[in-house]
PDB file of N, CA and C in Angstrom:
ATOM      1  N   UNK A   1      28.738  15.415  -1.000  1.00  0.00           N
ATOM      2  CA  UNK A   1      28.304  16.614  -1.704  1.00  0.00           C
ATOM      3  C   UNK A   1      28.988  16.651  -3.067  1.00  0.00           C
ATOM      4  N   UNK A   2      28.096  17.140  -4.283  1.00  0.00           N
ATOM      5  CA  UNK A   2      28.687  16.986  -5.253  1.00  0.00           C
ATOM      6  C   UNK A   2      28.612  18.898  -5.654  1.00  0.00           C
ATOM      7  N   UNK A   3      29.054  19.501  -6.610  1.00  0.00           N
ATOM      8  CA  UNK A   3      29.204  21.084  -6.996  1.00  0.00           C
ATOM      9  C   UNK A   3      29.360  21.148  -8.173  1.00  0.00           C
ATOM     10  N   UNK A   4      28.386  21.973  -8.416  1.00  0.00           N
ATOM     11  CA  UNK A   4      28.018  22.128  -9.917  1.00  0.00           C
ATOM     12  C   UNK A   4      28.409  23.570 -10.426  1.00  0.00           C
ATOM     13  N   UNK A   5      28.961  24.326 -11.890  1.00  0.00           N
ATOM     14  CA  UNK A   5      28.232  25.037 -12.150  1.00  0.00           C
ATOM     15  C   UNK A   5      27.736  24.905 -13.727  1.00  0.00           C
ATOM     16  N   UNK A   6      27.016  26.055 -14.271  1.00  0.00           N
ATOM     17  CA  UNK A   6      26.645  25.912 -15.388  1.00  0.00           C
ATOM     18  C   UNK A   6      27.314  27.048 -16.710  1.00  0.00           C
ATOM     19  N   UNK A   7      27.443  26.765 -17.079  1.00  0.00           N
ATOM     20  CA  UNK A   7      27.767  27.496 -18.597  1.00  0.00           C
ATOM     21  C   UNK A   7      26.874  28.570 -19.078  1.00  0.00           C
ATOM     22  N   UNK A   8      26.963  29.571 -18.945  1.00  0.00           N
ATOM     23  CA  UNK A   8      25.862  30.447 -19.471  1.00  0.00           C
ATOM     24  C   UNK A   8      26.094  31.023 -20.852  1.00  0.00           C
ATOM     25  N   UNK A   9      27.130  30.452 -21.211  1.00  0.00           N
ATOM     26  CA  UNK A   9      27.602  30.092 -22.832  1.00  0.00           C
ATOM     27  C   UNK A   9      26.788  29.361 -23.756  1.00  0.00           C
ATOM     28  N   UNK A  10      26.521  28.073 -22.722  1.00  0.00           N
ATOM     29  CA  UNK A  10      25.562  27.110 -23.363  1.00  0.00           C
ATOM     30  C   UNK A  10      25.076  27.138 -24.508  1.00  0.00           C
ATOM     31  N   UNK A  11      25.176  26.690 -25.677  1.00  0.00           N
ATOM     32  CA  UNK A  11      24.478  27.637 -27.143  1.00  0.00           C
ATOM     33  C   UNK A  11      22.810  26.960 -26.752  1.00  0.00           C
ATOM     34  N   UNK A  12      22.317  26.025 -26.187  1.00  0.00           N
ATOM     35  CA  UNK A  12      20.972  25.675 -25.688  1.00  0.00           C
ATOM     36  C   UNK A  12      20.989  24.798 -24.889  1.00  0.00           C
ATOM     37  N   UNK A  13      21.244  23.554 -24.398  1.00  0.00           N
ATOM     38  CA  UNK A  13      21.409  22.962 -23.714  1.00  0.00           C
ATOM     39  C   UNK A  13      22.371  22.163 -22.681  1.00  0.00           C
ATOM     40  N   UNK A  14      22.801  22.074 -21.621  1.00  0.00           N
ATOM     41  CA  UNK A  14      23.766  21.245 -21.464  1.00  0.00           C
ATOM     42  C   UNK A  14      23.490  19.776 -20.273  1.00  0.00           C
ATOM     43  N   UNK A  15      23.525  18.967 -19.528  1.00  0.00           N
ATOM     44  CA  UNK A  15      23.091  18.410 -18.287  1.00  0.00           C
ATOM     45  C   UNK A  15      24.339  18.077 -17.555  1.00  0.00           C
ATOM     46  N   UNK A  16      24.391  19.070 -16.579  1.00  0.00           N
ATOM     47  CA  UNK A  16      25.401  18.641 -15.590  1.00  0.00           C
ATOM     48  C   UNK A  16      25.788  17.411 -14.730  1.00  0.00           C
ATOM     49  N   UNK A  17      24.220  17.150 -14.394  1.00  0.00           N
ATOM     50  CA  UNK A  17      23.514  15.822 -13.665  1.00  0.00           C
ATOM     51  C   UNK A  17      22.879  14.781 -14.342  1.00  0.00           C
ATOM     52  N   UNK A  18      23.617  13.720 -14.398  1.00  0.00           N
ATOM     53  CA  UNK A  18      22.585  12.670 -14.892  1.00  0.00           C
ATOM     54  C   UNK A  18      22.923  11.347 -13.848  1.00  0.00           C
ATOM     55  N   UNK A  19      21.581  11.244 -13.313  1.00  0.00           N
ATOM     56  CA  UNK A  19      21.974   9.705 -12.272  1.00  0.00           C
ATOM     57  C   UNK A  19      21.239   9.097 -12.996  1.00  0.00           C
ATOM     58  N   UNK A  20      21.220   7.537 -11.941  1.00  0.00           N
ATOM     59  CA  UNK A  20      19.998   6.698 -11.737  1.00  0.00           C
ATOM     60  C   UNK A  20      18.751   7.598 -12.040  1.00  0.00           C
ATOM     61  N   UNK A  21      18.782   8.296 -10.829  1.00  0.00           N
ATOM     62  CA  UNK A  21      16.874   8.496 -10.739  1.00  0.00           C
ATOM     63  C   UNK A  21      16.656  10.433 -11.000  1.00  0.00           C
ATOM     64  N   UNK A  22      17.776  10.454 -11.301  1.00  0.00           N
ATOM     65  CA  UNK A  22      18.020  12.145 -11.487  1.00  0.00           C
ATOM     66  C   UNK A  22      18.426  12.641 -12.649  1.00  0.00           C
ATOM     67  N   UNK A  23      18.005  13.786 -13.217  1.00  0.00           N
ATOM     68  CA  UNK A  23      18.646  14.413 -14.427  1.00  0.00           C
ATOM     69  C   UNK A  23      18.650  15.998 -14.477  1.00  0.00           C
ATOM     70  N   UNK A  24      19.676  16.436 -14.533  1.00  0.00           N
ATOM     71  CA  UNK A  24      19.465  18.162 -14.603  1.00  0.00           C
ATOM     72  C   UNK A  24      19.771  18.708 -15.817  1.00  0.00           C
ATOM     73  N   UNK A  25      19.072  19.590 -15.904  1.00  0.00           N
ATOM     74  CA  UNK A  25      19.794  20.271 -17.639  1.00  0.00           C
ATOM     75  C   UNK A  25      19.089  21.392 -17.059  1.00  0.00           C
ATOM     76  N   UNK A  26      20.441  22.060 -17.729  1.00  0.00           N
ATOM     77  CA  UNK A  26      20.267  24.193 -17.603  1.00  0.00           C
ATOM     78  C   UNK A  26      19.981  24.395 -18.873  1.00  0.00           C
ATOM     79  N   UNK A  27      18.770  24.905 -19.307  1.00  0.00           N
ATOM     80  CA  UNK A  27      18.330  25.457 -20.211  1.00  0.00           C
ATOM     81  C   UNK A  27      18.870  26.551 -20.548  1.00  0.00           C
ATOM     82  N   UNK A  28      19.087  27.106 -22.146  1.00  0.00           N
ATOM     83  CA  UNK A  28      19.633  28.710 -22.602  1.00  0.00           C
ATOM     84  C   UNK A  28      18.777  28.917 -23.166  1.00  0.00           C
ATOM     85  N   UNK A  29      17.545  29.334 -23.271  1.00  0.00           N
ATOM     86  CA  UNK A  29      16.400  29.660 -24.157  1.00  0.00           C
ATOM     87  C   UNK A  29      16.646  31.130 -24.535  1.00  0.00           C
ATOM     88  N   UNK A  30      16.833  31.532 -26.150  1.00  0.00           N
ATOM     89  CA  UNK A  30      16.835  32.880 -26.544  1.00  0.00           C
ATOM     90  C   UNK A  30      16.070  33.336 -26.702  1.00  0.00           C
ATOM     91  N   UNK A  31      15.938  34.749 -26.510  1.00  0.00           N
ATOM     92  CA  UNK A  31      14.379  35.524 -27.111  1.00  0.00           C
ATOM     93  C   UNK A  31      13.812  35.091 -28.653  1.00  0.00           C
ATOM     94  N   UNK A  32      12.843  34.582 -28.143  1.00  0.00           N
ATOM     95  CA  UNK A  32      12.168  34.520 -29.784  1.00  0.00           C
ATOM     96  C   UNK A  32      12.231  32.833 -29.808  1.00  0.00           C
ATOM     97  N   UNK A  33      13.080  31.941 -29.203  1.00  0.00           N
ATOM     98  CA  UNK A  33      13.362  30.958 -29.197  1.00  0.00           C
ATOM     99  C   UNK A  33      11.808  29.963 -28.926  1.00  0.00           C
ATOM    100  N   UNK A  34      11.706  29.068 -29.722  1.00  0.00           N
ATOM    101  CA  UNK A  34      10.753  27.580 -29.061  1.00  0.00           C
ATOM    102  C   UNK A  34      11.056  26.829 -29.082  1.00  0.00           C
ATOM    103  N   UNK A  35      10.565  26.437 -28.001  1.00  0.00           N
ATOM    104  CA  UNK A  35      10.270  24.624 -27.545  1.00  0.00           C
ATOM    105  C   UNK A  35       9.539  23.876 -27.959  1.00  0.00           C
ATOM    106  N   UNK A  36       9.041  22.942 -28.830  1.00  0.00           N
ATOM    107  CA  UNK A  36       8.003  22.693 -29.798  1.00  0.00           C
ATOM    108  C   UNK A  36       7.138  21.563 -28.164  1.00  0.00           C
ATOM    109  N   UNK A  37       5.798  21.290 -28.307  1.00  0.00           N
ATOM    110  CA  UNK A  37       5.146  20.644 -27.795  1.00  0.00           C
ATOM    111  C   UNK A  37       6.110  19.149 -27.150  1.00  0.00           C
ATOM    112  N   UNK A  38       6.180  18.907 -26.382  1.00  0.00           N
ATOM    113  CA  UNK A  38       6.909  17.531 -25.564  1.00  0.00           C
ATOM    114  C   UNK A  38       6.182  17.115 -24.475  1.00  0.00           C
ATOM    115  N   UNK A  39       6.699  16.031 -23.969  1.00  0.00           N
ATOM    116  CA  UNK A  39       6.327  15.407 -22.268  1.00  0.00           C
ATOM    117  C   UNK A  39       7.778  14.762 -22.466  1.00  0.00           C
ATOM    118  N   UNK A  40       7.880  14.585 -20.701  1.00  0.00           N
ATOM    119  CA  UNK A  40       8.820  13.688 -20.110  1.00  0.00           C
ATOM    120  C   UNK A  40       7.830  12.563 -19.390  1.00  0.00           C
ATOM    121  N   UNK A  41       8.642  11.394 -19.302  1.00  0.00           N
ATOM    122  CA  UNK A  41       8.281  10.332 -18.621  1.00  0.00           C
ATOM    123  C   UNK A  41       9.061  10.385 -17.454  1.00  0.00           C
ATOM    124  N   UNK A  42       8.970  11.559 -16.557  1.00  0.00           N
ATOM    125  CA  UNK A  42       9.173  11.741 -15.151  1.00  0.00           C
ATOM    126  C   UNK A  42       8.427  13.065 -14.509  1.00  0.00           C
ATOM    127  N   UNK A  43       8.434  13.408 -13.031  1.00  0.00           N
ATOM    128  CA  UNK A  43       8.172  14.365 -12.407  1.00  0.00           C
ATOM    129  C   UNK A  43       9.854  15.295 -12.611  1.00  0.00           C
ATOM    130  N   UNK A  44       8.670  16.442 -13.118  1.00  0.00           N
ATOM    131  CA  UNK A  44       9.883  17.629 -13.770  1.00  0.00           C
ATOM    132  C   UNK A  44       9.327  19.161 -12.827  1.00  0.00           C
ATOM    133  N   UNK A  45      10.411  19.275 -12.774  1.00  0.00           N
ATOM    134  CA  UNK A  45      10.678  21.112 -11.619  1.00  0.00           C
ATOM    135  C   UNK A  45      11.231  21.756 -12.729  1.00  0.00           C
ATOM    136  N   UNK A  46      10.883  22.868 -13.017  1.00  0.00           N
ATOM    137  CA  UNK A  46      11.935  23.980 -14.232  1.00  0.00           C
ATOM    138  C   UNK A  46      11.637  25.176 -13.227  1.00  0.00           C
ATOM    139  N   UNK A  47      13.111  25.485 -13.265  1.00  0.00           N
ATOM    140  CA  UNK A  47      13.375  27.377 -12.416  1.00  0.00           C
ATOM    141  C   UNK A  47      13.735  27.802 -13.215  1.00  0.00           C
ATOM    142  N   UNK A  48      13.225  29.393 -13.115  1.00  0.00           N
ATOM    143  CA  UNK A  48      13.439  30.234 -13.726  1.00  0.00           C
ATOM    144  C   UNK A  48      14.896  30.990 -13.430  1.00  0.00           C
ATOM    145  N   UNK A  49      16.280  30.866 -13.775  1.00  0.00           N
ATOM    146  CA  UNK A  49      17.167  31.526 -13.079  1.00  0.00           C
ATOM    147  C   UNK A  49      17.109  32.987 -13.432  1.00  0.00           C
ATOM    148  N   UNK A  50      17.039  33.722 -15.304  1.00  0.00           N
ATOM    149  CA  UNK A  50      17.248  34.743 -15.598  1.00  0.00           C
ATOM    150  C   UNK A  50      16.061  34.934 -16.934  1.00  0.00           C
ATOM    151  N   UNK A  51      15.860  36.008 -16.871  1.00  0.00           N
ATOM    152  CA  UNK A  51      14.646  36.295 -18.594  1.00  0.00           C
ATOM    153  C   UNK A  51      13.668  35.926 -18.206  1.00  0.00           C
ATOM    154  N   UNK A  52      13.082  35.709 -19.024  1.00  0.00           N
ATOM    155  CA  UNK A  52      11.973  35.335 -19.095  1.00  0.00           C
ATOM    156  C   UNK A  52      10.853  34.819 -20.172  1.00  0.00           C
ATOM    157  N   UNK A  53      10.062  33.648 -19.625  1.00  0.00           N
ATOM    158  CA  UNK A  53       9.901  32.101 -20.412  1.00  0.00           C
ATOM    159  C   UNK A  53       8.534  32.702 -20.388  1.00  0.00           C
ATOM    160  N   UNK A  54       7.635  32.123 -21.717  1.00  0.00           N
ATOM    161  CA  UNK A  54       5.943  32.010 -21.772  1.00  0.00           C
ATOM    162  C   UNK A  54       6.399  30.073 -21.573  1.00  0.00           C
ATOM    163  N   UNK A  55       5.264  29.072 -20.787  1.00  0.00           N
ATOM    164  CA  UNK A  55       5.542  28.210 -20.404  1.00  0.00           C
ATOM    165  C   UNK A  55       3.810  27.612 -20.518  1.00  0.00           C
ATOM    166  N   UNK A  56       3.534  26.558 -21.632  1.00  0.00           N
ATOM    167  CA  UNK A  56       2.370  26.315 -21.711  1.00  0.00           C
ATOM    168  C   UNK A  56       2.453  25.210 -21.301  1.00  0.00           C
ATOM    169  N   UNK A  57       1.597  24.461 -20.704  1.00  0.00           N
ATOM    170  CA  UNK A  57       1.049  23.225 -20.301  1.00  0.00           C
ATOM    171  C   UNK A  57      -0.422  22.974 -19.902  1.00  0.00           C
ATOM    172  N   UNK A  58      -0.789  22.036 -20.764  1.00  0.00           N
ATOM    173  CA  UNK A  58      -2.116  21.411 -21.260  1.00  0.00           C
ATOM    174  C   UNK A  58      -2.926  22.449 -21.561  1.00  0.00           C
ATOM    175  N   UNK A  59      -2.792  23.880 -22.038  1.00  0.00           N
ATOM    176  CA  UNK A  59      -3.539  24.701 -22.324  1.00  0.00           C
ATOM    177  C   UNK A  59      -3.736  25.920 -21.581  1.00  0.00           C
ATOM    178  N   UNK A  60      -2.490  25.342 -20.516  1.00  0.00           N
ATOM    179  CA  UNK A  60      -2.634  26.909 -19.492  1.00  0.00           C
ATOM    180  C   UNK A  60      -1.131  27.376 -19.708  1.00  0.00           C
ATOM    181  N   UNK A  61      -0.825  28.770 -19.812  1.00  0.00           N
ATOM    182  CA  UNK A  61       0.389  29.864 -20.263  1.00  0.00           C
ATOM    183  C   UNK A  61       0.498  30.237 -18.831  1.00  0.00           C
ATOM    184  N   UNK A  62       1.823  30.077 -17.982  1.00  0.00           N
ATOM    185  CA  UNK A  62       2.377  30.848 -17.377  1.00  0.00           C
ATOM    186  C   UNK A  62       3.881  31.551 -17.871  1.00  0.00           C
ATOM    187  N   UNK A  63       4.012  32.581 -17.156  1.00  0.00           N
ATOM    188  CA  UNK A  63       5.503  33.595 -17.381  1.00  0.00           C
ATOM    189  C   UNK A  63       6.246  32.979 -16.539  1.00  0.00           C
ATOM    190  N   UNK A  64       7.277  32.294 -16.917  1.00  0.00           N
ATOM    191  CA  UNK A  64       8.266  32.195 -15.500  1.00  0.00           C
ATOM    192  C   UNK A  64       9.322  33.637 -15.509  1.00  0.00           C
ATOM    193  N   UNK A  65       9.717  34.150 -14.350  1.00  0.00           N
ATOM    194  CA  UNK A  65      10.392  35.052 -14.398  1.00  0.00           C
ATOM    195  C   UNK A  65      11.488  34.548 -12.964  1.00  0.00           C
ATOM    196  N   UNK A  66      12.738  35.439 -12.880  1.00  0.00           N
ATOM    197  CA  UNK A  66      14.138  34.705 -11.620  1.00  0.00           C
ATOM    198  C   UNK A  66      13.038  34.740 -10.060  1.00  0.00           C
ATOM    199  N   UNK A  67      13.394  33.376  -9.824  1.00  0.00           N
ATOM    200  CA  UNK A  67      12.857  33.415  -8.465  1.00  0.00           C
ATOM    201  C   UNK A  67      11.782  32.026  -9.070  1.00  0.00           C
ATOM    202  N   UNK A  68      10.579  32.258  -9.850  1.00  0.00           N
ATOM    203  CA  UNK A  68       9.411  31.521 -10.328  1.00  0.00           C
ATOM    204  C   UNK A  68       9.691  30.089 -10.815  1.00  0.00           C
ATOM    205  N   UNK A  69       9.282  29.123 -10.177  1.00  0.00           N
ATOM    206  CA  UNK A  69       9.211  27.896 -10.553  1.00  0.00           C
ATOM    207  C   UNK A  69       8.214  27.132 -10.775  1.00  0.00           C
ATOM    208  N   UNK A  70       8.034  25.881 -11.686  1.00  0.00           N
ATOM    209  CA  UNK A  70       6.852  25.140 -11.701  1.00  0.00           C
ATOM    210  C   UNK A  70       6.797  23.949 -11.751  1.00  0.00           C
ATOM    211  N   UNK A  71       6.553  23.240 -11.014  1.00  0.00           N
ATOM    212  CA  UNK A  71       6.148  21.509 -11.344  1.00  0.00           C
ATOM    213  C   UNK A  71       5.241  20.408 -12.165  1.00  0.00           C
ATOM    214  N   UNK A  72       5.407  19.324 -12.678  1.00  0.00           N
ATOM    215  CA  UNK A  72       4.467  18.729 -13.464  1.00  0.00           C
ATOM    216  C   UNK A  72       4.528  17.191 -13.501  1.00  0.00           C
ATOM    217  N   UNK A  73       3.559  16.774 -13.199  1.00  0.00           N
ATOM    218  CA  UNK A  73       3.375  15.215 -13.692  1.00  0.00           C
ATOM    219  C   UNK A  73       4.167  15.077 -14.278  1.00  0.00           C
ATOM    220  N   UNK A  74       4.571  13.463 -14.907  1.00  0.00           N
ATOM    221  CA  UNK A  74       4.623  12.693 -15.878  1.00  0.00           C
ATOM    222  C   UNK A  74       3.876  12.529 -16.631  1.00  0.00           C
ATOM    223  N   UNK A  75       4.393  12.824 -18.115  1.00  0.00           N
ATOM    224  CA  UNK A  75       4.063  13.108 -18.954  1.00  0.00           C
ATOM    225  C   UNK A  75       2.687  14.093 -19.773  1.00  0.00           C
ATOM    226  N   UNK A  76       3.251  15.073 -19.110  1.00  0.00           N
ATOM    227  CA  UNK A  76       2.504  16.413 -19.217  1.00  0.00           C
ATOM    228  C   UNK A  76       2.421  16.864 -21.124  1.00  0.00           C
ATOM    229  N   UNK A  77       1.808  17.444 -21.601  1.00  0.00           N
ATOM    230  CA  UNK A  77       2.543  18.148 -22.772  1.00  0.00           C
ATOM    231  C   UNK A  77       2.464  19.335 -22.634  1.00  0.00           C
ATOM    232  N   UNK A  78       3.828  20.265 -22.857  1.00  0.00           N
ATOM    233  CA  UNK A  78       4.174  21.254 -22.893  1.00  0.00           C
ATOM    234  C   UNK A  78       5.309  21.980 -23.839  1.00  0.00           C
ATOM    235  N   UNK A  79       5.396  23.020 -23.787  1.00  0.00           N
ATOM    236  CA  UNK A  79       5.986  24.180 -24.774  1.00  0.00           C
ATOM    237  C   UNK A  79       6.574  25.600 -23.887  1.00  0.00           C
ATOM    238  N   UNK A  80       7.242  25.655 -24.740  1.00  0.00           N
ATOM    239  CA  UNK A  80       7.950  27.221 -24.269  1.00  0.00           C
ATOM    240  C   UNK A  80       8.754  27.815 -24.663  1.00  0.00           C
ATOM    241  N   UNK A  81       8.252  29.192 -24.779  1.00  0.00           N
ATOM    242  CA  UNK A  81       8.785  30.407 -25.889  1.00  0.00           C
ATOM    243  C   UNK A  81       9.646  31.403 -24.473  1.00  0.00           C
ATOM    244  N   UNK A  82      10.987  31.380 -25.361  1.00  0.00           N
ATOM    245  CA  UNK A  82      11.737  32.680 -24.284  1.00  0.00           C
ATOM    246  C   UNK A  82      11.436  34.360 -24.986  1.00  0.00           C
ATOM    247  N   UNK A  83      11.156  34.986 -24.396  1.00  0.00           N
ATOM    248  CA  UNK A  83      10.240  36.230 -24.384  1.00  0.00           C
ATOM    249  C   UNK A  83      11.683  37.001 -24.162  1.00  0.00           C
ATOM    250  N   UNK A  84      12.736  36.692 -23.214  1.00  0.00           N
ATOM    251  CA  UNK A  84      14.283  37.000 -23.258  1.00  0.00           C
ATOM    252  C   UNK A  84      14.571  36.406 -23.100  1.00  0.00           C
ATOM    253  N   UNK A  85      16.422  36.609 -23.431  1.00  0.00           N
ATOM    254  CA  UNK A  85      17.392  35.590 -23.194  1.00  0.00           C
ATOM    255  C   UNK A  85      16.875  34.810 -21.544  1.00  0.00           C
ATOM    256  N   UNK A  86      17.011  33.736 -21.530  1.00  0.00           N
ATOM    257  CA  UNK A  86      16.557  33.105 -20.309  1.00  0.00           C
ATOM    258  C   UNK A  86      17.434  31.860 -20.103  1.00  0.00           C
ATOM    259  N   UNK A  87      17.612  31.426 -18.640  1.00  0.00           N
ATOM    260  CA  UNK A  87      18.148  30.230 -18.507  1.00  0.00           C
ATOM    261  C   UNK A  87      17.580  29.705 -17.293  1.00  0.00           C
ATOM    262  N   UNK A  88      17.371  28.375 -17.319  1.00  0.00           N
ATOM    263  CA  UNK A  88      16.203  27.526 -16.915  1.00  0.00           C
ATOM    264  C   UNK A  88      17.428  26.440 -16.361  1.00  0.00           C
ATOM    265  N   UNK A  89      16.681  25.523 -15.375  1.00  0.00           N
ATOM    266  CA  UNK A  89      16.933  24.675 -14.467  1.00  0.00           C
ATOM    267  C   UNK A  89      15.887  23.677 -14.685  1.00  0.00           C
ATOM    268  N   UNK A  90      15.455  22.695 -15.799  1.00  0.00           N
ATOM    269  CA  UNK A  90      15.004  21.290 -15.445  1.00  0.00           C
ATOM    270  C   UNK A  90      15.458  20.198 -14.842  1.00  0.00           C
ATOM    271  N   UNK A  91      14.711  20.115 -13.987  1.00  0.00           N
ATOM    272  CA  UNK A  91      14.990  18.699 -13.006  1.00  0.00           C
ATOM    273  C   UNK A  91      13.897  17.366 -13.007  1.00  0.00           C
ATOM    274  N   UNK A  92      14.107  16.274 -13.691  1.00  0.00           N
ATOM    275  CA  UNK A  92      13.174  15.494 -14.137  1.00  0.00           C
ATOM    276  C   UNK A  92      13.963  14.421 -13.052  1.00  0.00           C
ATOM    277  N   UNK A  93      13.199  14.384 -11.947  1.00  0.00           N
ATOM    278  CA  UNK A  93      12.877  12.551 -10.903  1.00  0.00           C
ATOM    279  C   UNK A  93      12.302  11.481 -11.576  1.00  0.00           C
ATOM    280  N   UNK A  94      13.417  11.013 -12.225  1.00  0.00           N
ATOM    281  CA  UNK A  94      12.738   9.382 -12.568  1.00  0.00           C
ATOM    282  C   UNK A  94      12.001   8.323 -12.043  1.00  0.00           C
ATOM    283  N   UNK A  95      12.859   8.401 -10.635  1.00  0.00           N
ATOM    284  CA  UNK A  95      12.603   7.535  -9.447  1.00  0.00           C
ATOM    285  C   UNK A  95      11.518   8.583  -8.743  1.00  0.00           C
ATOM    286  N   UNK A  96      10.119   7.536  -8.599  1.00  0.00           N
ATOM    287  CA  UNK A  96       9.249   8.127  -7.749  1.00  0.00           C
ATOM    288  C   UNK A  96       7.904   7.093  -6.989  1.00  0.00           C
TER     289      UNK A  96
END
């Protein structure tokens, strides 16, 4: 077992986790804040821990709000605006 925590200091990004086939990064997204258009070249999970995210991918807008999570292919393109202070949980599986 390994134990993590995260920084909610974070000024935007940090990754606690980085393996082989694993990578975590806690997102600090501020209100008003963007994410300009991207993809990853893995299967990616983002949780919503706190605030709340507008979260576009391929043309569809969801809200993530605490509790709300979403999954995506490899190499998706996506964006996302924090609506509030928010902090996020990406988890991109390399290995698949």
């Amino acid at each position: 077992m390994k134990f993590y925590t995260i920084d909610k200091q974070a000024d935007f990004a940090e990754t606690p986790v980085q393996e082989t086939g694993r990578i975590i990064h806690h997102l600090h997204l501020a209100a008003g804040k963007e994410v300009p258009e991207h993809s990853a070249d893995a299967l990616v999970t983002v949780i919503c821990l706190q605030g709340k995210v507008d979260f576009n991918c391929q043309g569809e807008t969801v809200q993530l709000v605490p509790g709300s999570f979403l999954t995506m292919e490899p190499n998706e393109l996506h964006s996302l605006v924090g609506l509030e202070d928010s902090h996020l949980y990406v988890i991109k599986q390399l290995l698949y």
